[in-house]
PDB file of N, CA and C in Angstrom:
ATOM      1  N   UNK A   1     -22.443 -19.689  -5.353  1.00  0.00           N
ATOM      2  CA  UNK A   1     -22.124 -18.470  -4.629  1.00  0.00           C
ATOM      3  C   UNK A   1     -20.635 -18.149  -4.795  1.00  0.00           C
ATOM      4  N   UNK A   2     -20.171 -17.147  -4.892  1.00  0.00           N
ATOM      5  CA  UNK A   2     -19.046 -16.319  -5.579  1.00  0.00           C
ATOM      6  C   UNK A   2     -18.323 -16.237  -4.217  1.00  0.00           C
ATOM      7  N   UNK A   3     -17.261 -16.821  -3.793  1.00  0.00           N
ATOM      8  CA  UNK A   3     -16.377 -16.938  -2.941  1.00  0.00           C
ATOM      9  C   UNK A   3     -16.020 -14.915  -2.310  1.00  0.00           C
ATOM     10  N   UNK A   4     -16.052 -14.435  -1.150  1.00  0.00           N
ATOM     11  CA  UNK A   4     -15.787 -12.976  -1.086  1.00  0.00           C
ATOM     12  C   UNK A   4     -14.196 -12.590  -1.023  1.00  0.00           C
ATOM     13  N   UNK A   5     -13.863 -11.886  -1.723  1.00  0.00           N
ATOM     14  CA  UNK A   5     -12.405 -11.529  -1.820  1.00  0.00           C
ATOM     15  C   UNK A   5     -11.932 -10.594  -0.731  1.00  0.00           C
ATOM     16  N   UNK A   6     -11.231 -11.374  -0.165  1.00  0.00           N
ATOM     17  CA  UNK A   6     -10.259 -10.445   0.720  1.00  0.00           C
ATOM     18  C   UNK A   6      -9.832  -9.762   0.281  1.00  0.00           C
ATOM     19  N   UNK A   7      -9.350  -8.041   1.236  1.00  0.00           N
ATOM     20  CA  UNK A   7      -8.463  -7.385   0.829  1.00  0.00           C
ATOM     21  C   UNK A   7      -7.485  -7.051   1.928  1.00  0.00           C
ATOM     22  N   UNK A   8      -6.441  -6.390   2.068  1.00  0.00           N
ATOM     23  CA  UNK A   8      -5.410  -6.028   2.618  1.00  0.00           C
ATOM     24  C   UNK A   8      -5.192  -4.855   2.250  1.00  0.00           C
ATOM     25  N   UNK A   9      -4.673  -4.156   3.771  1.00  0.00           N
ATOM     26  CA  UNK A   9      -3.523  -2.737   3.830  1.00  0.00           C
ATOM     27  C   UNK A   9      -2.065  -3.278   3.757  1.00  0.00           C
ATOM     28  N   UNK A  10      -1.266  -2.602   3.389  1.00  0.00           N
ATOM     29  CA  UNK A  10       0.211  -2.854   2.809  1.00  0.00           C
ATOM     30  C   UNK A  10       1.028  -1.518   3.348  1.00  0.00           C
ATOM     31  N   UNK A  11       2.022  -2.214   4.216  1.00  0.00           N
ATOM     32  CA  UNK A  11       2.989  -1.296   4.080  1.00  0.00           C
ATOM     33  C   UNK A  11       4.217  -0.629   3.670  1.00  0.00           C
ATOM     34  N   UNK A  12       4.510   0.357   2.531  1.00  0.00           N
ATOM     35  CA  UNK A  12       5.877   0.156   1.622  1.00  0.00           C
ATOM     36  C   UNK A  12       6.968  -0.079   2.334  1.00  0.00           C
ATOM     37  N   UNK A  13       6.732   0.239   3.450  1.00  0.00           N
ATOM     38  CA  UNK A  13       8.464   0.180   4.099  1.00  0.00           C
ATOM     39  C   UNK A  13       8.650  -1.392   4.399  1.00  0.00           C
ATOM     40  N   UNK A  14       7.952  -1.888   5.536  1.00  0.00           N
ATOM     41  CA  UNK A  14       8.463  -3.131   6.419  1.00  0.00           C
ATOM     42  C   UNK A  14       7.651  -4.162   5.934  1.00  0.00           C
ATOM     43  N   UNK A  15       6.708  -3.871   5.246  1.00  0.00           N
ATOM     44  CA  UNK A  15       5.364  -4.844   4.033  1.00  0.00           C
ATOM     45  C   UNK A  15       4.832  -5.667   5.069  1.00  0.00           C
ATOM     46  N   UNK A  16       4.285  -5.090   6.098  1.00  0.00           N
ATOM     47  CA  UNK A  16       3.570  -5.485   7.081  1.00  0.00           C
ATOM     48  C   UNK A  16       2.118  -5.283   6.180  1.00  0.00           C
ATOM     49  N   UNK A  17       1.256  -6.617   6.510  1.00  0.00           N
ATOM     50  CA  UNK A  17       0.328  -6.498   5.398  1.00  0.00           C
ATOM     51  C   UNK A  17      -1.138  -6.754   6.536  1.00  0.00           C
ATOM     52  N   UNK A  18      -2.166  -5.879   6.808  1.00  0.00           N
ATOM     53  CA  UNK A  18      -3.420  -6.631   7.729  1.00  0.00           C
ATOM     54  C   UNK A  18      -4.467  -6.721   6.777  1.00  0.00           C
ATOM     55  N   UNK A  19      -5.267  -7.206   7.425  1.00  0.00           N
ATOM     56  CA  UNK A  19      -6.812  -7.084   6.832  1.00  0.00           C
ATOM     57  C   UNK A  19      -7.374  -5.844   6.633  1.00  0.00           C
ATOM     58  N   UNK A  20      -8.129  -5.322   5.787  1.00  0.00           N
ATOM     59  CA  UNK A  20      -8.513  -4.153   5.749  1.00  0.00           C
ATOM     60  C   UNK A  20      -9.683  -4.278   6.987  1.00  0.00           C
ATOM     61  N   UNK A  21     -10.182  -5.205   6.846  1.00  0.00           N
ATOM     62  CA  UNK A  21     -11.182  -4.707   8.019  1.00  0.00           C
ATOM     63  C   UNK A  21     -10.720  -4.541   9.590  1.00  0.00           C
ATOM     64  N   UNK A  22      -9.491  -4.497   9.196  1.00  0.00           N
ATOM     65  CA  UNK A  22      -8.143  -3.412  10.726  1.00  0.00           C
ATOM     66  C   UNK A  22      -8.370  -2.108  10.364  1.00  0.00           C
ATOM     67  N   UNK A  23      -8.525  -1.955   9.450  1.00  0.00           N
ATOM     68  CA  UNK A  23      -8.903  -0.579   9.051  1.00  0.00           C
ATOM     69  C   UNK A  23      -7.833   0.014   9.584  1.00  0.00           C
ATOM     70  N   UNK A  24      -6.938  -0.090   9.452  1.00  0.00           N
ATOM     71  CA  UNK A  24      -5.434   0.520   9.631  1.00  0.00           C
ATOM     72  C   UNK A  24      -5.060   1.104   8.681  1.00  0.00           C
ATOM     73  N   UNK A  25      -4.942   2.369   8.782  1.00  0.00           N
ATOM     74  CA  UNK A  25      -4.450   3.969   7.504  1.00  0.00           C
ATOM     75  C   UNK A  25      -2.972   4.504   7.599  1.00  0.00           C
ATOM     76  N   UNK A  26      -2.715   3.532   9.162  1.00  0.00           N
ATOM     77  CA  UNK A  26      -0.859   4.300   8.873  1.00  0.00           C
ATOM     78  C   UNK A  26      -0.252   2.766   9.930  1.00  0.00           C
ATOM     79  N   UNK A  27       1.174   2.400   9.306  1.00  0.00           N
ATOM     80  CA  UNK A  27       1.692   1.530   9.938  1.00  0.00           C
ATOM     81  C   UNK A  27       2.123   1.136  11.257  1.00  0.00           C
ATOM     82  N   UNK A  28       1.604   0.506  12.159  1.00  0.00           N
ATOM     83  CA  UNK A  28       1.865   1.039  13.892  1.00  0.00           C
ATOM     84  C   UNK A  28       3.450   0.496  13.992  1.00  0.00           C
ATOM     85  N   UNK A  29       4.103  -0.027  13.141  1.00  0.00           N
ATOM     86  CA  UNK A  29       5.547  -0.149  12.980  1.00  0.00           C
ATOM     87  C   UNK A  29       6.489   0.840  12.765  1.00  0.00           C
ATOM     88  N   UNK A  30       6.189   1.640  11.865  1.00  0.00           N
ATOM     89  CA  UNK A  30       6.917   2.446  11.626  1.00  0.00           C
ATOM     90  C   UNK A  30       5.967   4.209  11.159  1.00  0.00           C
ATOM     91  N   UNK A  31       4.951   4.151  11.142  1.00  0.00           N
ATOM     92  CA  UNK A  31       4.221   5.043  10.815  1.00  0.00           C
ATOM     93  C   UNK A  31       3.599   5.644   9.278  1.00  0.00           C
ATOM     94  N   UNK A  32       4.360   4.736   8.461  1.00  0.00           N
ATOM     95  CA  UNK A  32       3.721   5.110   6.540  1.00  0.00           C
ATOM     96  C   UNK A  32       2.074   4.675   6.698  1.00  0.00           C
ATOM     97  N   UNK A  33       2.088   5.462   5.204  1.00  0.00           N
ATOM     98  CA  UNK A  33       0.737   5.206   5.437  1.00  0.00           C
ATOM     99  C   UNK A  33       0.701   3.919   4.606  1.00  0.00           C
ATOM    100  N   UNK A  34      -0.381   3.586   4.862  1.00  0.00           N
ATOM    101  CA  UNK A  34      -0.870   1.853   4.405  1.00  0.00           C
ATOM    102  C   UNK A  34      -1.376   1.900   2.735  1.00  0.00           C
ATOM    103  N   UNK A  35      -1.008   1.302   2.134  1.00  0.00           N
ATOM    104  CA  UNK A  35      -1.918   1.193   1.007  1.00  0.00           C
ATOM    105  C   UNK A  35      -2.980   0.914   0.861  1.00  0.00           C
ATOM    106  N   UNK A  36      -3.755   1.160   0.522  1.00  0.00           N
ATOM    107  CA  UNK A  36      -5.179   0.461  -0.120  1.00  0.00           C
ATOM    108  C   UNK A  36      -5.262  -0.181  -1.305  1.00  0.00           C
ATOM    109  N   UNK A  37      -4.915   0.208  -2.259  1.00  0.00           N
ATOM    110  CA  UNK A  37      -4.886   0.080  -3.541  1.00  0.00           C
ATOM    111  C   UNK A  37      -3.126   0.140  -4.318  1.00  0.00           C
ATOM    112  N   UNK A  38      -3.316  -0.928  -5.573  1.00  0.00           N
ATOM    113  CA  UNK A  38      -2.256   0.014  -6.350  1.00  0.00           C
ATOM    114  C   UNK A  38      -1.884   1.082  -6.493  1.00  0.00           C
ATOM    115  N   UNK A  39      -0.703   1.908  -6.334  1.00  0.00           N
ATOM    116  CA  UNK A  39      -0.735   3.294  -6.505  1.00  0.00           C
ATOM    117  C   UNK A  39      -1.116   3.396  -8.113  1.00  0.00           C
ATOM    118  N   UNK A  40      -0.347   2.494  -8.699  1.00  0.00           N
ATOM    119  CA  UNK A  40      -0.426   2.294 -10.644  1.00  0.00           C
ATOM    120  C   UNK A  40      -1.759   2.458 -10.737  1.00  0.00           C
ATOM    121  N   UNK A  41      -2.376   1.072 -11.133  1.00  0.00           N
ATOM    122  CA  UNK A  41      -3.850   1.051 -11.090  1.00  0.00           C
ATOM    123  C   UNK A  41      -4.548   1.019 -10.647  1.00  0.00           C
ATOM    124  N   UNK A  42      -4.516   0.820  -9.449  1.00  0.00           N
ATOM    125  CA  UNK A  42      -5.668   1.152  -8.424  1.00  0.00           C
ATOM    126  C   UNK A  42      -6.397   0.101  -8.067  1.00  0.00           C
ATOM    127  N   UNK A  43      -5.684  -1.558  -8.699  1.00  0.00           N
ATOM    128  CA  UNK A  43      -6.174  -2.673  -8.323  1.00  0.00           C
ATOM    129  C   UNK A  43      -5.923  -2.944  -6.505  1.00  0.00           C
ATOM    130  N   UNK A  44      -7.201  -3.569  -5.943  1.00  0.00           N
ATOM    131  CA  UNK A  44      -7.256  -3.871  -4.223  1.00  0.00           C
ATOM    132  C   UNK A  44      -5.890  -4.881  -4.743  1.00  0.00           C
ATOM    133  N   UNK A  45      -4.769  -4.991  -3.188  1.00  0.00           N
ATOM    134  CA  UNK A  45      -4.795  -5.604  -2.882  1.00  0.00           C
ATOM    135  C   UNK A  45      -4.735  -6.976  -1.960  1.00  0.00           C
ATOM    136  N   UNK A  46      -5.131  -7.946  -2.695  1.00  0.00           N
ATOM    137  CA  UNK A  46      -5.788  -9.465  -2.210  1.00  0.00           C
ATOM    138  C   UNK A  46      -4.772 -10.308  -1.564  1.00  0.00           C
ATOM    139  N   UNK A  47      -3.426 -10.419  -1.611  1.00  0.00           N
ATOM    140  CA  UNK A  47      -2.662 -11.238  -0.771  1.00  0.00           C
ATOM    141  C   UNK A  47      -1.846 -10.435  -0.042  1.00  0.00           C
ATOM    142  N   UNK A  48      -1.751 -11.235   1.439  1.00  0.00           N
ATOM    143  CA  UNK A  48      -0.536 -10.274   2.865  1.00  0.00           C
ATOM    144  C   UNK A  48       0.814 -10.500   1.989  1.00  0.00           C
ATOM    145  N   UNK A  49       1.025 -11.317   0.787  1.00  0.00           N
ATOM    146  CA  UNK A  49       2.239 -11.839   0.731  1.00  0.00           C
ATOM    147  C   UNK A  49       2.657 -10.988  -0.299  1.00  0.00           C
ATOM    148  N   UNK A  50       2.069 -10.569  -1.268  1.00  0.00           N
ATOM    149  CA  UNK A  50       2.575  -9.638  -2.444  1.00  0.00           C
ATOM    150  C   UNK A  50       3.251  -8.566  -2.427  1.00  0.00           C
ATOM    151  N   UNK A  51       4.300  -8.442  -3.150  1.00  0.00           N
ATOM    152  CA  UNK A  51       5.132  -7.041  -2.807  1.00  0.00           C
ATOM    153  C   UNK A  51       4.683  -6.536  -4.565  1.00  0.00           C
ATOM    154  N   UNK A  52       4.231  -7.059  -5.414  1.00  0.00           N
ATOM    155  CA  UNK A  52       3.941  -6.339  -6.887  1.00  0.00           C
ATOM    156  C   UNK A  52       2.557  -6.641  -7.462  1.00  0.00           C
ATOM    157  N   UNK A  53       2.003  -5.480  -8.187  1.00  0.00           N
ATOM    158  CA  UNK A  53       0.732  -5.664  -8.266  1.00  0.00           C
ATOM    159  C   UNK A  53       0.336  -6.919  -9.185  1.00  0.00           C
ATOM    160  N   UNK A  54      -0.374  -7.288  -9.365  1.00  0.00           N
ATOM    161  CA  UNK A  54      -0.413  -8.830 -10.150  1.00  0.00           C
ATOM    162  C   UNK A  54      -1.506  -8.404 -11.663  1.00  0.00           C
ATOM    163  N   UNK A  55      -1.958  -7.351 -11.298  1.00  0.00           N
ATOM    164  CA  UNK A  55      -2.529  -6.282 -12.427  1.00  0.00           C
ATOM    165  C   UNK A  55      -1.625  -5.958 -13.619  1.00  0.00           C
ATOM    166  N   UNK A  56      -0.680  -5.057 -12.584  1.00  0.00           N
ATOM    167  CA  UNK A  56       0.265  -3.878 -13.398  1.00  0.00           C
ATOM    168  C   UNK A  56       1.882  -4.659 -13.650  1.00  0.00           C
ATOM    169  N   UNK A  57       2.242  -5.306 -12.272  1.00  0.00           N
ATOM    170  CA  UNK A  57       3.146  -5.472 -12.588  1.00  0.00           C
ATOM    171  C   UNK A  57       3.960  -4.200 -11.244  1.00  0.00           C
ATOM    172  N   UNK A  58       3.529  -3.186 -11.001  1.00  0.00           N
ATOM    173  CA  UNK A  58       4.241  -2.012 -10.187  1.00  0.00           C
ATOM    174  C   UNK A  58       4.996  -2.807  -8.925  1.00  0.00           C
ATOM    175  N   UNK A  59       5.893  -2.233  -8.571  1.00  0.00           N
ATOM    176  CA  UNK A  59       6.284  -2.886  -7.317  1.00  0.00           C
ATOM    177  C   UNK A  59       6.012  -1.327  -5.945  1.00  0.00           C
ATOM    178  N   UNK A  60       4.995  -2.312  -4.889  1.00  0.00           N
ATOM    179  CA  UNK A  60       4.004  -1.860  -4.341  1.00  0.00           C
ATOM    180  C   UNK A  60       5.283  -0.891  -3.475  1.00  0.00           C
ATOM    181  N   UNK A  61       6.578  -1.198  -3.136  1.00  0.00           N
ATOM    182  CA  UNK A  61       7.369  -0.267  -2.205  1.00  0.00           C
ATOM    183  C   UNK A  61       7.976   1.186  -2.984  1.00  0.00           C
ATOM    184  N   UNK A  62       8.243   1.121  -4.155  1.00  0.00           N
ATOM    185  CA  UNK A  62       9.005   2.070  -4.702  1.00  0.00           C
ATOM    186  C   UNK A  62       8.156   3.048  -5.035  1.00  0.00           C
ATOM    187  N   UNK A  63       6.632   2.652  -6.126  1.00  0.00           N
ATOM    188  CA  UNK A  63       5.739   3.603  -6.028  1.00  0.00           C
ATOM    189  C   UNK A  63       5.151   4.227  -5.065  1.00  0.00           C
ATOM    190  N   UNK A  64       5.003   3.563  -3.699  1.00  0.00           N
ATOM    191  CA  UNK A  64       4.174   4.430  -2.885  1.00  0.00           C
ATOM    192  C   UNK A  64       5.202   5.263  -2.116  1.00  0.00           C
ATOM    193  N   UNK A  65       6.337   4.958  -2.250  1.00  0.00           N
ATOM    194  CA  UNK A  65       7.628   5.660  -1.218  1.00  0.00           C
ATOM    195  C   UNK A  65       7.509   7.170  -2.128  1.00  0.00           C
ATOM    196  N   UNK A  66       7.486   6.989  -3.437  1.00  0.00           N
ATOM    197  CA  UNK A  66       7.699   8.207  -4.188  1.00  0.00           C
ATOM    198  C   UNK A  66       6.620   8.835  -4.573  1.00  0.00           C
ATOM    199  N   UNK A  67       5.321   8.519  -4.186  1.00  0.00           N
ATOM    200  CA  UNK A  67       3.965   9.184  -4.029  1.00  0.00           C
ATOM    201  C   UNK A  67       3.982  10.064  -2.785  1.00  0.00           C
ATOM    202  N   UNK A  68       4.108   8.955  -1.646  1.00  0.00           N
ATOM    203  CA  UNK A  68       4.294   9.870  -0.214  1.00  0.00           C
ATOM    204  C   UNK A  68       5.358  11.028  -0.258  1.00  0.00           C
ATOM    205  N   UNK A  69       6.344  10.880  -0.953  1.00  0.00           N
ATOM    206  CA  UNK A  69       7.341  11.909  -1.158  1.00  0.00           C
ATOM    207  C   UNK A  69       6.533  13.467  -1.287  1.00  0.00           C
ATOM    208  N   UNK A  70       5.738  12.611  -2.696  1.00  0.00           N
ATOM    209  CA  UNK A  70       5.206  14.381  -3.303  1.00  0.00           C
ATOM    210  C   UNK A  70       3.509  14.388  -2.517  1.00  0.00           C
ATOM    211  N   UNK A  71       3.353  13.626  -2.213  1.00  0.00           N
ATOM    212  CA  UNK A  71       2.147  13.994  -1.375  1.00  0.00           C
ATOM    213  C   UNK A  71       2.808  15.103   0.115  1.00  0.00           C
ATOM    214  N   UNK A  72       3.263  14.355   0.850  1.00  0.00           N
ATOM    215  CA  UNK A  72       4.036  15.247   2.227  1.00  0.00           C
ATOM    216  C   UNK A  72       4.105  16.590   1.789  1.00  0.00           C
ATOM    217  N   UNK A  73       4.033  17.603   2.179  1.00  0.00           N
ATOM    218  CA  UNK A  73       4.473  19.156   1.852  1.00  0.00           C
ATOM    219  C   UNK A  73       5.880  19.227   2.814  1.00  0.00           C
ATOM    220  N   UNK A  74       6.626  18.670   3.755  1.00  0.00           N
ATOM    221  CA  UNK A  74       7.802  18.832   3.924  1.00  0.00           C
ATOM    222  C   UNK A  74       8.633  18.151   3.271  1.00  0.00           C
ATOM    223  N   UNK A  75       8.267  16.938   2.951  1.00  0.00           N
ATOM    224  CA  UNK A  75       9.143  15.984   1.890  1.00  0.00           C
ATOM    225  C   UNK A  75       9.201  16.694   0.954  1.00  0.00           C
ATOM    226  N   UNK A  76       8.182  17.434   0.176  1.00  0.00           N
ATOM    227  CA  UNK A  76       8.184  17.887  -1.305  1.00  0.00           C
ATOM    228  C   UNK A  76       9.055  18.906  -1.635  1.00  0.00           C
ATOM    229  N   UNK A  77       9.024  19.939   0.043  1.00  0.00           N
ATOM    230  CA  UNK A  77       9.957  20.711  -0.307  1.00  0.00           C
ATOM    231  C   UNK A  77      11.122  20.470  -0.291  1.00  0.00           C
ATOM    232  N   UNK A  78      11.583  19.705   0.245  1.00  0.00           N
ATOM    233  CA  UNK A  78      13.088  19.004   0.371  1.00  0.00           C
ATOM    234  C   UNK A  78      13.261  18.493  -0.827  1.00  0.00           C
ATOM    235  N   UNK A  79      12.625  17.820  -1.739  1.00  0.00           N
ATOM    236  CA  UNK A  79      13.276  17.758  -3.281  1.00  0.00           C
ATOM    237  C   UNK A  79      13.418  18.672  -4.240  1.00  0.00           C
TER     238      UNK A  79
END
């Protein structure tokens, strides 16, 4: 039997990391939203401890800071 893989929400700012089954979508620390996935590839991920995808290589704070940027419509307009 195939061991079940954990996954984790991630947060870019303070890398507060829970279980997904917290099902937590925005950080109760500071308010970002949580990751699910690589922003790069879209690999889950599997450890609270990781700050870079173990896939890609991306580092999980810089990409999602500059996704949320152009996702936000007030952030976006400010750049």
């Amino acid at each position: 039997m195939k061991p079940r893989m954990v996954k984790y929400h991630f947060c870019p700012c303070c890398h507060r990391a829970t279980p997904a089954q917290a099902d937590e979508h925005f950080c109760p620390n500071d308010g970002s939203k949580m990751l699910q996935n690589c922003p790069n590839c879209q690999r889950p991920i599997t450890s609270p401890y990781a700050r870079f995808c173990p896939g890609c290589g991306q580092n999980y704070s810089e990409t999602s800071l500059e996704s949320q940027r152009l996702e936000d419509p007030e952030l976006r307009s400010a750049l």
